[in-house]
Protein backbone atom coordinates (compact mmCIF):
# COMPACT_ATOMS: atom_id res chain seq x y z
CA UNK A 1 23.21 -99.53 -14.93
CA UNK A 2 20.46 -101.33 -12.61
CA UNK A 3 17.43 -101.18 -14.46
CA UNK A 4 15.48 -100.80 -11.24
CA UNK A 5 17.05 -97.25 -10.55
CA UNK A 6 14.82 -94.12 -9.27
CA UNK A 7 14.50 -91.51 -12.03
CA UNK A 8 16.44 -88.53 -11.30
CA UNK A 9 13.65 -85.13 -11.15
CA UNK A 10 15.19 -81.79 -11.89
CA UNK A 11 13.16 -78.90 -10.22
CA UNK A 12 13.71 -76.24 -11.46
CA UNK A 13 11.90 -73.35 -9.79
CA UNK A 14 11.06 -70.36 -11.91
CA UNK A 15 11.65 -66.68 -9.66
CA UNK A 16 9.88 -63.72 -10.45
CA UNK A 17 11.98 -60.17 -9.61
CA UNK A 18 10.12 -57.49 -9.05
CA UNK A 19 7.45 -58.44 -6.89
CA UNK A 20 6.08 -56.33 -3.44
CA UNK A 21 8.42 -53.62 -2.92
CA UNK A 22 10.48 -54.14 -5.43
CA UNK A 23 8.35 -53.21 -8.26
CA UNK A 24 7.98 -49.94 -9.89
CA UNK A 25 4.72 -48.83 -8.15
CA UNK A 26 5.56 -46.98 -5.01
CA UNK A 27 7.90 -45.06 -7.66
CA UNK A 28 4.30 -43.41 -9.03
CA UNK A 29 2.93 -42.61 -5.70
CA UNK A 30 6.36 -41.24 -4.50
CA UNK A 31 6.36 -39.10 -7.41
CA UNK A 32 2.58 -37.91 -6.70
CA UNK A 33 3.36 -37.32 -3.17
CA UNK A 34 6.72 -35.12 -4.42
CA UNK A 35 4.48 -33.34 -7.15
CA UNK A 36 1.56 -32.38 -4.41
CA UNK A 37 4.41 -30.99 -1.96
CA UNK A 38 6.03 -28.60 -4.69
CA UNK A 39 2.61 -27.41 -5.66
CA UNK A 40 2.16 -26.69 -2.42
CA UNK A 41 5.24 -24.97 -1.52
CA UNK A 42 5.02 -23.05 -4.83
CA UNK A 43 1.79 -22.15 -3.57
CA UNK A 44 2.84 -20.44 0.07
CA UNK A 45 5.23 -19.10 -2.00
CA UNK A 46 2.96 -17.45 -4.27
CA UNK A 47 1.27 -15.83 -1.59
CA UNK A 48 3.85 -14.73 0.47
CA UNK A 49 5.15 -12.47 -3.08
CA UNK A 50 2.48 -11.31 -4.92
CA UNK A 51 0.30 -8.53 -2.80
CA UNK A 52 -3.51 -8.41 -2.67
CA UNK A 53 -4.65 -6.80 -5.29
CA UNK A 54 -2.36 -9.30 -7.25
CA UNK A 55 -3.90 -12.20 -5.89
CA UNK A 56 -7.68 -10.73 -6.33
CA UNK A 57 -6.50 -10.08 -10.10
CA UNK A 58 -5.56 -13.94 -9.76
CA UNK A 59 -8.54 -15.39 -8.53
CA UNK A 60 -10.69 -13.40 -10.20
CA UNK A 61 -9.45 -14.35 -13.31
CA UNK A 62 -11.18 -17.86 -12.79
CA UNK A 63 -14.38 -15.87 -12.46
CA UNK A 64 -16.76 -15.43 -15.16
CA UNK A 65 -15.80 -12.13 -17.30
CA UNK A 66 -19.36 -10.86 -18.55
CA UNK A 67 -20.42 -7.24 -18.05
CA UNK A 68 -23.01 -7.71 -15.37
CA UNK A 69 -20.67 -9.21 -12.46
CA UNK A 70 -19.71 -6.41 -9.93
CA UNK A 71 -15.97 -7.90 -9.74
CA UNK A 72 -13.07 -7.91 -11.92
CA UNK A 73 -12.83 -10.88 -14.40
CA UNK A 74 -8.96 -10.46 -14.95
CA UNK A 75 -8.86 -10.18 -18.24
CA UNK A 76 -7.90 -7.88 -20.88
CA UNK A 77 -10.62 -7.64 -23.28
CA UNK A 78 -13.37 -4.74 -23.82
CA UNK A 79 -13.79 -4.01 -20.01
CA UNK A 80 -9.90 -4.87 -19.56
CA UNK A 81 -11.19 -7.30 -17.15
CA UNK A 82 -13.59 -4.75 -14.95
CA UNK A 83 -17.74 -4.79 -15.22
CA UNK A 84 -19.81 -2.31 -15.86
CA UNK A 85 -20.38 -1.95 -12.50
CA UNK A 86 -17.42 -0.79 -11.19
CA UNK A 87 -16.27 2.21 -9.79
CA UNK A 88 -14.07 3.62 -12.69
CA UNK A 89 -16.54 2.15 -15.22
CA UNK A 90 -19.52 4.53 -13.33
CA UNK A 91 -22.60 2.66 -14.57
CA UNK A 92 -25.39 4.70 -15.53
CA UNK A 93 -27.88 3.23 -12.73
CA UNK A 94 -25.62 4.48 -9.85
CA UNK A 95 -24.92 0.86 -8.68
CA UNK A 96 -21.13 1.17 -9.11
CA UNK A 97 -20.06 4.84 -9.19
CA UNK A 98 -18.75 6.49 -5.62
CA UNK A 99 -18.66 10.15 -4.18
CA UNK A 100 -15.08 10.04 -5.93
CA UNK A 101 -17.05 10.05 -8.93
CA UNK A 102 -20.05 11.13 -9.22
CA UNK A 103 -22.24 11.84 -11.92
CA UNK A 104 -24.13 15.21 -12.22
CA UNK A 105 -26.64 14.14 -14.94
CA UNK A 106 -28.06 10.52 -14.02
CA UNK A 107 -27.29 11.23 -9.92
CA UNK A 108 -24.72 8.29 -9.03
CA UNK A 109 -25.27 7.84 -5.15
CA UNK A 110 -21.93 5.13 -5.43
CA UNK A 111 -24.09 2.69 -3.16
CA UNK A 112 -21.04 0.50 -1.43
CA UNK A 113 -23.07 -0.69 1.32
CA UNK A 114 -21.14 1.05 3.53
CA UNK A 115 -21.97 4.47 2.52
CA UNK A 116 -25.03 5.99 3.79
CA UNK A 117 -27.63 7.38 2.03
CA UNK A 118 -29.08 10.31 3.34
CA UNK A 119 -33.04 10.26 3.82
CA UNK A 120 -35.24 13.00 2.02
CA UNK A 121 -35.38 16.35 3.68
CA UNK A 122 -32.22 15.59 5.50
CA UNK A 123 -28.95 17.57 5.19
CA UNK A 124 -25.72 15.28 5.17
CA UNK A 125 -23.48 15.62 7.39
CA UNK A 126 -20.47 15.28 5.47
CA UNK A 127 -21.44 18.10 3.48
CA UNK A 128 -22.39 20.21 6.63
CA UNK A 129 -18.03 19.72 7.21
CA UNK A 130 -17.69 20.49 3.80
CA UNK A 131 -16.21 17.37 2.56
CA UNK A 132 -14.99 17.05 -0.53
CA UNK A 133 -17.20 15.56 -3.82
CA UNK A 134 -13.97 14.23 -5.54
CA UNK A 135 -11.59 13.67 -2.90
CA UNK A 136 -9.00 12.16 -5.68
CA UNK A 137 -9.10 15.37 -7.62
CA UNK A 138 -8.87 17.17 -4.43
CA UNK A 139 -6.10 15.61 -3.47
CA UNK A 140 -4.21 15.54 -7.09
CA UNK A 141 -4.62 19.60 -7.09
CA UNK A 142 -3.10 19.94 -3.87
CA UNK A 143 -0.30 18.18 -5.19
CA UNK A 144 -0.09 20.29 -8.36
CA UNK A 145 -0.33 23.43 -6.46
CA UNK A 146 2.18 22.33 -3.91
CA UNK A 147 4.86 21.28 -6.85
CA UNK A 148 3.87 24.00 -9.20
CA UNK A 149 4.59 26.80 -6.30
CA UNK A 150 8.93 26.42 -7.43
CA UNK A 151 7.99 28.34 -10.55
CA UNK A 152 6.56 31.23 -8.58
CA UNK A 153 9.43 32.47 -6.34
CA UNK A 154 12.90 31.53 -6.96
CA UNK A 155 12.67 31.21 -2.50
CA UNK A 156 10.76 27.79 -2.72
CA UNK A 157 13.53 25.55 -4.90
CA UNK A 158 15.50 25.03 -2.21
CA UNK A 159 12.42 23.53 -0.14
CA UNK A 160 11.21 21.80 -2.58
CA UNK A 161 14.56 19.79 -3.13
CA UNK A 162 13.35 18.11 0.14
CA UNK A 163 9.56 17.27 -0.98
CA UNK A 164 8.12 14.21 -3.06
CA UNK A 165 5.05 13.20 -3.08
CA UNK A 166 2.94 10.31 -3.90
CA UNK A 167 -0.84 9.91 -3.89
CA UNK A 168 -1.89 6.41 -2.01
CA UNK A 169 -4.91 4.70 -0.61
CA UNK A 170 -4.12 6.83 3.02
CA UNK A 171 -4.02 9.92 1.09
CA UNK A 172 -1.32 12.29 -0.14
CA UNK A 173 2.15 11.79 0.72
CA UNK A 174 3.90 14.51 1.12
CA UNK A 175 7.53 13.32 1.81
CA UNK A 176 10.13 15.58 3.21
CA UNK A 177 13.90 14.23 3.65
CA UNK A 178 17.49 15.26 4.71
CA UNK A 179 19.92 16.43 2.10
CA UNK A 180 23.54 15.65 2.37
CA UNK A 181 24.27 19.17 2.50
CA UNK A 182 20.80 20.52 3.77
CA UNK A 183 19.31 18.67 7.02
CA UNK A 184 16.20 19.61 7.94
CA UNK A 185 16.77 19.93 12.01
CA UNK A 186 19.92 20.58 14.00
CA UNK A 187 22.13 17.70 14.86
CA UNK A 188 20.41 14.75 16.91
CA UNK A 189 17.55 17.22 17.41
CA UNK A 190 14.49 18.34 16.88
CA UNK A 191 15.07 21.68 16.35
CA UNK A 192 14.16 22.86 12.70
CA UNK A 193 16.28 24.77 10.10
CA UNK A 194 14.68 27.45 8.30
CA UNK A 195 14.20 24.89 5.76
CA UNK A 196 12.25 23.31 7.91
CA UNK A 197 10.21 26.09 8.54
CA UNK A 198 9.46 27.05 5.16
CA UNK A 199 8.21 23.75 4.10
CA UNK A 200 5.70 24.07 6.71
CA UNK A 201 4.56 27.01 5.61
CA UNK A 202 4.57 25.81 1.78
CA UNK A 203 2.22 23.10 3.31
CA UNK A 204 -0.03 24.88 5.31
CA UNK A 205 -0.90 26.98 2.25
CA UNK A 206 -1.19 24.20 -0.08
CA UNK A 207 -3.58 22.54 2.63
CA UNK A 208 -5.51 25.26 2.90
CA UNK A 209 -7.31 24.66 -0.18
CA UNK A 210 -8.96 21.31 1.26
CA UNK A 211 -10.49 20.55 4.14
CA UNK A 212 -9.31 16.64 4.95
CA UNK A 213 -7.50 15.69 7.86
CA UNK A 214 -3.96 15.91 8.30
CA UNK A 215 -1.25 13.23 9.85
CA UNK A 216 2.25 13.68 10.75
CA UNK A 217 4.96 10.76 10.48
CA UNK A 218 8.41 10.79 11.89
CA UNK A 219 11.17 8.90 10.39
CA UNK A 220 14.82 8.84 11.54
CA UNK A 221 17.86 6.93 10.45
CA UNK A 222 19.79 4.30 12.21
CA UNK A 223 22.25 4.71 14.96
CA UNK A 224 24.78 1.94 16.34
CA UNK A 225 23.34 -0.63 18.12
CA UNK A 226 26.36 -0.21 20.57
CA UNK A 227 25.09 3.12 22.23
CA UNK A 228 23.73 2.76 25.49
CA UNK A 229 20.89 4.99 24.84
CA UNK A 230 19.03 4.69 21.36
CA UNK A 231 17.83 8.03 20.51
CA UNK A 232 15.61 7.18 17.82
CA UNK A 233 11.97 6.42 18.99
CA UNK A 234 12.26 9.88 21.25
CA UNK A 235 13.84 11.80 18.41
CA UNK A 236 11.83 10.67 15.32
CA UNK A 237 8.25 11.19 17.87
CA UNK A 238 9.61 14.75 19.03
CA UNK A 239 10.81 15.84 14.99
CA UNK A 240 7.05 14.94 14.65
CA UNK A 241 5.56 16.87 16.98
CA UNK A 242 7.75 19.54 16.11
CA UNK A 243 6.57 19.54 12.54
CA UNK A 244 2.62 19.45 13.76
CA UNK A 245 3.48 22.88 15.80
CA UNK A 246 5.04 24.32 12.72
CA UNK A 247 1.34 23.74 10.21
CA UNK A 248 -0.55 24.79 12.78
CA UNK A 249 2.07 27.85 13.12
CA UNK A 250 1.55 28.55 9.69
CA UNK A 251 -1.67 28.64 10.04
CA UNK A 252 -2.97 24.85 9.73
CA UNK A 253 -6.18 23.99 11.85
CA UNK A 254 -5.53 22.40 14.71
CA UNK A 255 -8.59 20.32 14.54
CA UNK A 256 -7.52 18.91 11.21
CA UNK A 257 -4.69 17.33 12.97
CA UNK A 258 -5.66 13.44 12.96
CA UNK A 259 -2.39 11.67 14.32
CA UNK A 260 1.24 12.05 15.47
CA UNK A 261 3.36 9.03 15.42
CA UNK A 262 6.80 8.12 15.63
CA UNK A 263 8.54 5.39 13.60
CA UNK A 264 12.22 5.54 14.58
CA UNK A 265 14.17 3.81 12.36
CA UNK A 266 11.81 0.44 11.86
CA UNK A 267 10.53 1.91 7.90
CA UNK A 268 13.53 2.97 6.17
CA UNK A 269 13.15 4.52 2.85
CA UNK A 270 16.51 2.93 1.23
CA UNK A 271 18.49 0.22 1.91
CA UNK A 272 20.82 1.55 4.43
CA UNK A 273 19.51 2.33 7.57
CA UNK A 274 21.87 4.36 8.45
CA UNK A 275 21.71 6.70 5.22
CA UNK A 276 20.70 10.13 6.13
CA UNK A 277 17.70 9.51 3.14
CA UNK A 278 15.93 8.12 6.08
CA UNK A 279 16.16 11.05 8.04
CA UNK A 280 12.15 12.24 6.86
CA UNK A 281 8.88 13.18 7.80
CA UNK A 282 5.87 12.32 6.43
CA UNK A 283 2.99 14.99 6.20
CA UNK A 284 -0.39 13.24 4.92
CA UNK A 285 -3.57 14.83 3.80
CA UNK A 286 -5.61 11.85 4.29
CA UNK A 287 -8.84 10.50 2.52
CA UNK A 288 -12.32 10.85 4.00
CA UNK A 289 -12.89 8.53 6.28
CA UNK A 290 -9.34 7.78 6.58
């Protein structure tokens, strides 16, 4: 061996894995970024299902819950999440109480800033009409005089096999549908059965004890889309108008009569359009202001 050789240098060079993009922290923002797009999806969501007195129960329950707010708190404690202000509550000053409930000894006005408040020495004109002071209450006793009329004449259970009702924020429902074995018009018509015509009397009566306006809907069921002529936006418009002639037949005042509309088959009232359930009309005493 030659004493004079070159040493031999081993280089070894030392490799790090992992480094730029293939270390582990693009794996924390991708998960961030897939976290923020479920929340928001979850979110649209969210809003597309609940309605809106839902969501105002939802955001209100991130609102302070003491006494003196004029909203809902959302929760369930001593005001079960309302104030002392609100309507149902009917505070003692006024501030929160309506006409729907007003209160004889300490005067609620129900303030809304909407309403308006009649000056002194003038005569309102709502009461000029004759409006009613508790239009729910008005409204509920319709309804109990209208339903309470099949224990009166053994005449009315027939019609009333035909009749719900429902009290909403329009007003009360009065719903009046087909039978299998007891349509209310003729065949593809609009002329009524004597069904018909004795529900319209039943309601003219039970109207009669209230002065609020009055609304006619017309429902029908659906035909097959192969027909070259659709019948129902001229049949459900004309069973309608049939039904407005019939009140004010019976005796129902023509200027009560608000609106007369037409749905055709677009609302159905089960799951079949074609089910003669949606065959219906829908009388409504409607709210002040309505």
């Amino acid at each position: 061996m030659q004493a004079n050789a070159a040493p031999i240098i081993i280089k070894r060079k030392k490799v790090v894995a992992g480094g730029g993009h293939h270390g582990g922290a693009w794996k924390v923002a991708y998960a961030d970024f897939v976290t923020a797009m479920m929340t928001f999806f979850l979110l649209m969501w969210l809003l597309n299902a609940t309605t809106e007195k839902q969501r105002k129960g939802i955001a209100d329950y991130f609102s302070p819950n003491i006494p003196i707010n004029r909203v809902s708190g959302g929760g369930d404690g001593a005001f079960g999440g309302d104030s002392i202000f609100t309507e149902k509550t009917m505070a003692h000053s006024g501030t929160g109480a309506s006409r729907m409930h007003p209160t004889a000894s300490h005067k609620a006005r129900g303030v809304t800033g909407t309403t308006s408040v009649t000056a002194p020495g003038r005569q309102d004109s709502t009461a000029v009409a004759g409006a009613q002071p508790n239009t729910a209450a008005a409204l509920k006793s319709v309804e109990k005089d209208l339903l309470g009329t099949s224990g009166e004449s053994n005449e009315m259970k027939d019609p009333l096999r035909h009749i719900v009702t429902r009290i909403t924020d329009e007003g009360l429902i009065v719903e009046i549908f087909d039978l299998q074995d007891s349509p209310l018009f003729q065949p593809e018509t609009a002329q009524p059965r004597p069904v018909m015509r004795d529900i319209a009397k039943l309601l003219s009566q039970a109207f009669g004890i209230v002065t609020n306006r009055v609304a006619v809907n017309g429902h029908v069921k659906s035909y097959p889309v192969v027909l070259k002529n659709n019948p129902v936006w001229d049949l459900s418009t004309a069973r309608a108008q049939k039904v407005r002639d019939l009140l004010q037949g019976a005796g129902l005042d023509r200027m009560r009569m608000e609106r007369v509309t037409g749905y055709a088959d677009r609302k159905p009232a089960v799951q079949n359009p074609e089910a003669i359930r949606n065959n219906r009309i829908d009388v409504i005493l409607l709210r002040d202001g309505k």
